[in-house]
N, C-alpha and C. Protein backbone atom coordinates (compact mmCIF):
# COMPACT_ATOMS: atom_id res chain seq x y z
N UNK A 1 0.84 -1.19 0.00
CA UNK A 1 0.00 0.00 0.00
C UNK A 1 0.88 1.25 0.00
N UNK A 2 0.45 2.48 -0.77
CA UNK A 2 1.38 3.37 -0.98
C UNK A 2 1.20 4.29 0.45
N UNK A 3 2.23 5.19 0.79
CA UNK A 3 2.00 5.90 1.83
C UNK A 3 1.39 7.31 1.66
N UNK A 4 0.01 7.20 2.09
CA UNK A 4 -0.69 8.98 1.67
C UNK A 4 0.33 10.16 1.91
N UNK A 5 -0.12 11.04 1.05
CA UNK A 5 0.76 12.03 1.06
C UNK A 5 0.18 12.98 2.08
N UNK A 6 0.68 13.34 3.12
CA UNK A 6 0.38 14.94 3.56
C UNK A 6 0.11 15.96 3.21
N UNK A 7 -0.81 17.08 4.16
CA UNK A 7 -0.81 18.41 3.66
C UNK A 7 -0.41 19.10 5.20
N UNK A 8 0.39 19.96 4.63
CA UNK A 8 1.25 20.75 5.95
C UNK A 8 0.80 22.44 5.83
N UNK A 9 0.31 22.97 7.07
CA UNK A 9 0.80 24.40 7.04
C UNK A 9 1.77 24.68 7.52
N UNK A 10 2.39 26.02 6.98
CA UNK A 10 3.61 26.52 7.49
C UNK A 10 3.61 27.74 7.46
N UNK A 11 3.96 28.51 8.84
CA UNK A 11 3.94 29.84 8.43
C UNK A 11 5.17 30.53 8.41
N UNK A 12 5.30 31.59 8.06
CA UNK A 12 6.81 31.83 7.89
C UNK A 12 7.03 33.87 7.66
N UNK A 13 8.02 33.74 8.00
CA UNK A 13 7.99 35.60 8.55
C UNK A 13 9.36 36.02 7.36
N UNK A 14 8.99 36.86 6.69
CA UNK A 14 10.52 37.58 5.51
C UNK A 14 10.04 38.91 5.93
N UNK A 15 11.82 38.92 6.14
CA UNK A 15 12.31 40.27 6.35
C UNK A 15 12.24 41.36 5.26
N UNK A 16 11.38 42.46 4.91
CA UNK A 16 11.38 42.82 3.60
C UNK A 16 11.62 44.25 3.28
N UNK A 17 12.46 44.65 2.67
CA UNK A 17 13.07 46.43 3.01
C UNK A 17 12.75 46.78 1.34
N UNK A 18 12.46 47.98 1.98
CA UNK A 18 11.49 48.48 0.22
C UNK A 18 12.02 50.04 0.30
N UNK A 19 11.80 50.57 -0.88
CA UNK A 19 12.18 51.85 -0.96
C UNK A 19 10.82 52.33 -2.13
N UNK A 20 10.50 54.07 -1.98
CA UNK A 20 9.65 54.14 -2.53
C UNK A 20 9.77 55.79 -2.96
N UNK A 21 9.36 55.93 -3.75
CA UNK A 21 9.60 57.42 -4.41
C UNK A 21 8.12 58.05 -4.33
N UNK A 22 7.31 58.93 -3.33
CA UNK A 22 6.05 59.06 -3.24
C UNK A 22 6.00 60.82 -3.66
N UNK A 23 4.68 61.13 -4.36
CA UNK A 23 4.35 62.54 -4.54
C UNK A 23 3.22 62.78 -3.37
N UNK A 24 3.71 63.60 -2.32
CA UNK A 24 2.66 63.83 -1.48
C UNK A 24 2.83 65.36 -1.08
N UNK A 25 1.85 65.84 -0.46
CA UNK A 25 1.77 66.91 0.41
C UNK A 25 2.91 67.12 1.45
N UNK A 26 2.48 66.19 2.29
CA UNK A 26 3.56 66.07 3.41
C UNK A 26 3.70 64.88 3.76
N UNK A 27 5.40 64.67 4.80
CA UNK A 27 5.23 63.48 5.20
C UNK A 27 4.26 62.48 5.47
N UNK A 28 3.37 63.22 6.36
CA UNK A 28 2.14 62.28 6.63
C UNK A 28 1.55 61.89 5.79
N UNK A 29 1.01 62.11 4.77
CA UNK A 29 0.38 61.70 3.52
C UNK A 29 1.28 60.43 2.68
N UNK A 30 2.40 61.17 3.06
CA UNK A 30 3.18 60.23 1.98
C UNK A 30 3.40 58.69 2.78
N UNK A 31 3.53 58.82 4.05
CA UNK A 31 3.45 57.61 4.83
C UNK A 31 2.01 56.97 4.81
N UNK A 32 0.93 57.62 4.55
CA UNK A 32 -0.68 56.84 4.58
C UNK A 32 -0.40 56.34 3.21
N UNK A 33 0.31 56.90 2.32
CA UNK A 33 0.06 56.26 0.77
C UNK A 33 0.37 55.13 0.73
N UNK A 34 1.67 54.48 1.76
CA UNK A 34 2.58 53.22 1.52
C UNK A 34 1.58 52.28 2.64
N UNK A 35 0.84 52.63 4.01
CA UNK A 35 0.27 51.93 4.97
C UNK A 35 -0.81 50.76 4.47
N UNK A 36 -1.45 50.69 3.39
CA UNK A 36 -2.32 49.51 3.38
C UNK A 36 -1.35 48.35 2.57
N UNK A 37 -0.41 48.57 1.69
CA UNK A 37 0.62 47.86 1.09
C UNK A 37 1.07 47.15 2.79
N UNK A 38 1.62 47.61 3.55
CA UNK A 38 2.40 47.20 4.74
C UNK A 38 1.18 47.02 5.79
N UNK A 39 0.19 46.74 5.53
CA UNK A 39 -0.80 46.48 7.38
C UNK A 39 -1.75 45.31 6.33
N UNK A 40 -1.53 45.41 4.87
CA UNK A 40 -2.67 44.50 4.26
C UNK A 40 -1.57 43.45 3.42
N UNK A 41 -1.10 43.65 2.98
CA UNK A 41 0.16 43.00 2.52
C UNK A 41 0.07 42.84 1.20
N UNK A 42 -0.93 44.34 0.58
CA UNK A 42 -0.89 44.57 -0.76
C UNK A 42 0.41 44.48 -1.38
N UNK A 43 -0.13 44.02 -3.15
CA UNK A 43 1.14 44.78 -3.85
C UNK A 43 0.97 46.21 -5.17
N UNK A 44 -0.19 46.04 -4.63
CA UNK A 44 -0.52 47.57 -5.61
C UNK A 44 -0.58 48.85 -4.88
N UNK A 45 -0.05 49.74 -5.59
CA UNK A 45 0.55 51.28 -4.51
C UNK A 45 -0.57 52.19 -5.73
N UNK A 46 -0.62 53.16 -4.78
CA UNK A 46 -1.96 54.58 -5.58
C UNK A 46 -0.95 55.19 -6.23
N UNK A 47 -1.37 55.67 -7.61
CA UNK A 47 -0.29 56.48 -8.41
C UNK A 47 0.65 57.27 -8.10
N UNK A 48 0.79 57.68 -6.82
CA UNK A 48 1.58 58.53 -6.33
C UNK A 48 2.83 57.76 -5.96
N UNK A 49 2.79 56.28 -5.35
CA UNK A 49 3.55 55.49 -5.13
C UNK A 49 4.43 54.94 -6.35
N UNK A 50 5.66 55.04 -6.54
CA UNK A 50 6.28 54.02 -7.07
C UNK A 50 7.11 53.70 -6.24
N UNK A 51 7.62 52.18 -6.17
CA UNK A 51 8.17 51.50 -5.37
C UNK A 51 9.72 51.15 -6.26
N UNK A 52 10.38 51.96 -5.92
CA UNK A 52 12.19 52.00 -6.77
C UNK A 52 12.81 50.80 -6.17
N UNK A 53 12.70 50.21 -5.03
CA UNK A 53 13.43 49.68 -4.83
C UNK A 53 13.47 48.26 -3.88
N UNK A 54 13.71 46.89 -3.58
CA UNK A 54 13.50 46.28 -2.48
C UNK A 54 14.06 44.33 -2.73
N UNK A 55 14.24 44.39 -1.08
CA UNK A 55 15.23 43.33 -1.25
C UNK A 55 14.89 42.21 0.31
N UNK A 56 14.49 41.03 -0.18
CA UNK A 56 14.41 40.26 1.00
C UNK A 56 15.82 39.89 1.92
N UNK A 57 15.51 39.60 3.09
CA UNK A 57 16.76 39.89 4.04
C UNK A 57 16.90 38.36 4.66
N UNK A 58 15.59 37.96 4.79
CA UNK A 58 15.86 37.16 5.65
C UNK A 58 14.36 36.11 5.74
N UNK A 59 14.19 35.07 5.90
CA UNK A 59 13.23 34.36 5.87
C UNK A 59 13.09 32.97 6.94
N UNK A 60 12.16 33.30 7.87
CA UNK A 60 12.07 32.41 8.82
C UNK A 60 10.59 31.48 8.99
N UNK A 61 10.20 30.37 9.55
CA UNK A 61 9.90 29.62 10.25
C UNK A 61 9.08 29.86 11.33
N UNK A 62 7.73 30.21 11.21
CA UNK A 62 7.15 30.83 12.53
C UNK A 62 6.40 30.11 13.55
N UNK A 63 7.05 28.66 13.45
CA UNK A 63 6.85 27.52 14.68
C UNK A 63 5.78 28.17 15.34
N UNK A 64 6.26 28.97 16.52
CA UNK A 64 4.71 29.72 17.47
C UNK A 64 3.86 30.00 17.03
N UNK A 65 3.38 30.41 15.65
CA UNK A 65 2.56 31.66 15.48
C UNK A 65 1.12 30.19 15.15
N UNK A 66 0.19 31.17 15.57
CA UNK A 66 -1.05 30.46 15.79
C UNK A 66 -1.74 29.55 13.84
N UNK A 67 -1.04 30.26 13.08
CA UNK A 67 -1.13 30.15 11.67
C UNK A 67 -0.24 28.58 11.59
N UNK A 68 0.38 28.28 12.29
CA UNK A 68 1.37 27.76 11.97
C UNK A 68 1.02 26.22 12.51
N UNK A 69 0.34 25.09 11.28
CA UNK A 69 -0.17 24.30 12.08
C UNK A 69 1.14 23.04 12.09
N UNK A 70 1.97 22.95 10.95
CA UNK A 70 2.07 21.43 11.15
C UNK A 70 1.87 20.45 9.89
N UNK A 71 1.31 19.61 10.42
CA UNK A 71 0.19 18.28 9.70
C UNK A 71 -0.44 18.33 9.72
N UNK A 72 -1.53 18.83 9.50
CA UNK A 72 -3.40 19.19 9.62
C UNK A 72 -4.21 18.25 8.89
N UNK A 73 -3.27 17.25 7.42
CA UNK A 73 -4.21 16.60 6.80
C UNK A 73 -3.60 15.28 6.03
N UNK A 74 -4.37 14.17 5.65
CA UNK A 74 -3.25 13.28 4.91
C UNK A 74 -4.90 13.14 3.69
N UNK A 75 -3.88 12.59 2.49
CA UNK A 75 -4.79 12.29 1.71
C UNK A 75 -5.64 11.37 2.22
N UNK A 76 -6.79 11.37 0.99
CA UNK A 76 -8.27 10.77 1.31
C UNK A 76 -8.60 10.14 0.16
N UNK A 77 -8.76 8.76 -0.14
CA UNK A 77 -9.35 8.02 -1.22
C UNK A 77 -10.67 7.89 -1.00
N UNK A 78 -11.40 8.03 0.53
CA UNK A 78 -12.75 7.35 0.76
C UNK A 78 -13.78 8.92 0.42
N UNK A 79 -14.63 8.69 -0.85
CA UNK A 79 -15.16 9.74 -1.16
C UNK A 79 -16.75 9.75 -0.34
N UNK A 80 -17.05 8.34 0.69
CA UNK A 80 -17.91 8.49 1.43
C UNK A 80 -17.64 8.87 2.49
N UNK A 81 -16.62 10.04 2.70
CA UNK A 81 -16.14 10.49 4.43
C UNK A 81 -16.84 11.57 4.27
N UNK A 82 -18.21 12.05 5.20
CA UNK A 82 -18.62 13.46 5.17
C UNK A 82 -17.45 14.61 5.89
N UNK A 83 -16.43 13.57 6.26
CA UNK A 83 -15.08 15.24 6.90
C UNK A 83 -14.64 15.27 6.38
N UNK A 84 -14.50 15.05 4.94
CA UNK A 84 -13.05 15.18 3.96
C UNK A 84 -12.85 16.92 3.94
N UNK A 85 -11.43 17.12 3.98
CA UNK A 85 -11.51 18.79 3.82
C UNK A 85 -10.79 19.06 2.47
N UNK A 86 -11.18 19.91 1.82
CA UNK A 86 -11.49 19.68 0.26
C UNK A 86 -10.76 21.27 -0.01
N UNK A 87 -9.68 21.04 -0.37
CA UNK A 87 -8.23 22.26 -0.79
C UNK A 87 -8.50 22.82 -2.53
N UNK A 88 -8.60 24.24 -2.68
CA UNK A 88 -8.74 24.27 -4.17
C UNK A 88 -7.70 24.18 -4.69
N UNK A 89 -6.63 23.56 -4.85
CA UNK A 89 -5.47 23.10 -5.59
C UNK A 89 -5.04 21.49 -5.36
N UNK A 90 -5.15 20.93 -4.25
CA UNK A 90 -4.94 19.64 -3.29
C UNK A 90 -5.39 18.51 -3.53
N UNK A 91 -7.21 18.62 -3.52
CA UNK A 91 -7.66 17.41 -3.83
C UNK A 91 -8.34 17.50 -2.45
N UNK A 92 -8.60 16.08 -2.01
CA UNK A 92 -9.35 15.70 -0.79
C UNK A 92 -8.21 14.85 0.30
N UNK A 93 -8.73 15.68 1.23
CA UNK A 93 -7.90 15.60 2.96
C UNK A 93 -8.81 14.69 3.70
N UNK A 94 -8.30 14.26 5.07
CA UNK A 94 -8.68 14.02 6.08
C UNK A 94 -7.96 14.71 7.35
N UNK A 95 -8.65 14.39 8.43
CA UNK A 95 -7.53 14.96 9.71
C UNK A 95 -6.57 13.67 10.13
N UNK A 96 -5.53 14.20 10.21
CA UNK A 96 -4.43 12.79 10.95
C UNK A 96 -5.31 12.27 12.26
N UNK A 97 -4.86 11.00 12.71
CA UNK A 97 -5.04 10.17 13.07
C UNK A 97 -4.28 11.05 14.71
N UNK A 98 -4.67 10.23 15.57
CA UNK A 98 -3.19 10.77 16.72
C UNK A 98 -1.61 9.64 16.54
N UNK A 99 -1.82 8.85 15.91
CA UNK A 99 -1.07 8.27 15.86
C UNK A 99 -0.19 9.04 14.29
N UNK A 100 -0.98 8.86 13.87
CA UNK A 100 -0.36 9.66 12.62
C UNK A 100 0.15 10.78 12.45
N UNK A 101 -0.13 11.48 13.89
CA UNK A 101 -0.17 13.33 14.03
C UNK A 101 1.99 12.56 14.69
N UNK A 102 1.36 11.83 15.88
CA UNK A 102 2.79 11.70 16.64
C UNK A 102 3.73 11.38 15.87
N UNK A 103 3.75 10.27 14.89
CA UNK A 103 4.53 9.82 14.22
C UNK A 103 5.52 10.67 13.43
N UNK A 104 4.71 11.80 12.71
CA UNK A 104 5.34 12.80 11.96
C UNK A 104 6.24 13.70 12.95
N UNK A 105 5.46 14.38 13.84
CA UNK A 105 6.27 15.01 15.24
C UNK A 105 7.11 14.09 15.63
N UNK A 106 7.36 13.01 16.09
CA UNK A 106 8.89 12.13 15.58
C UNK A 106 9.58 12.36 14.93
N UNK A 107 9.52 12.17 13.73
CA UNK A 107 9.99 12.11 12.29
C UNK A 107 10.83 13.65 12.38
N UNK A 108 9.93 14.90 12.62
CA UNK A 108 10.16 15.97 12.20
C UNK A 108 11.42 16.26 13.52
N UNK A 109 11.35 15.89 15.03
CA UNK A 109 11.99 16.65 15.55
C UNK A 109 13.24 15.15 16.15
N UNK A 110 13.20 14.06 14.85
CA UNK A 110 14.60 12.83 15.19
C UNK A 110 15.18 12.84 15.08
């Protein structure tokens, strides 16, 4: 029997330094122009914004963060499971097992 494949979340934190050439009134303005890009994690800036410049620094692993599950799912052949959890790219999940949850948490920290 083949071994189901997993589905993992992972969350993960990049360090990201940007530079930006803004037409504003005043500082303050010109700092509200760049704020929904940086609090929403847009990538489209209002015409006033062009963005000249930017460079990732650093990219981590956010173990703690509540986003950050793990193993949450293994594949699913049985299309009569009313819990299958159903990914728009993935296919069809189930939830691990506890045995199946431990095993991997083994695996991951052996």
């Amino acid at each position: 029997m083949d071994t189901p494949k997993k589905l993992y979340k992972i969350c993960t934190q990049t360090n990201l330094y940007e530079q930006y050439e803004i037409e504003a009134d005043s500082y303050e303005k010109a700092v509200d122009s760049v704020m929904d890009t940086i609090n929403y994690g847009q990538d489209t800036y209002p015409l006033n914004v062009e963005r000249i410049w930017y460079e990732y620094e650093h990219k981590e692993v956010l173990e703690n963060s509540r986003d950050h599950i793990g193993l949450f799912a293994v594949e699913s052949s049985d299309p009569d499971n009313d819990d299958l959890i159903s990914t728009e790219n993935c296919g069809f999940w189930r939830e691990p097992t506890v045995d199946e949850y431990a095993k991997d948490e083994a695996e991951k920290n052996g």
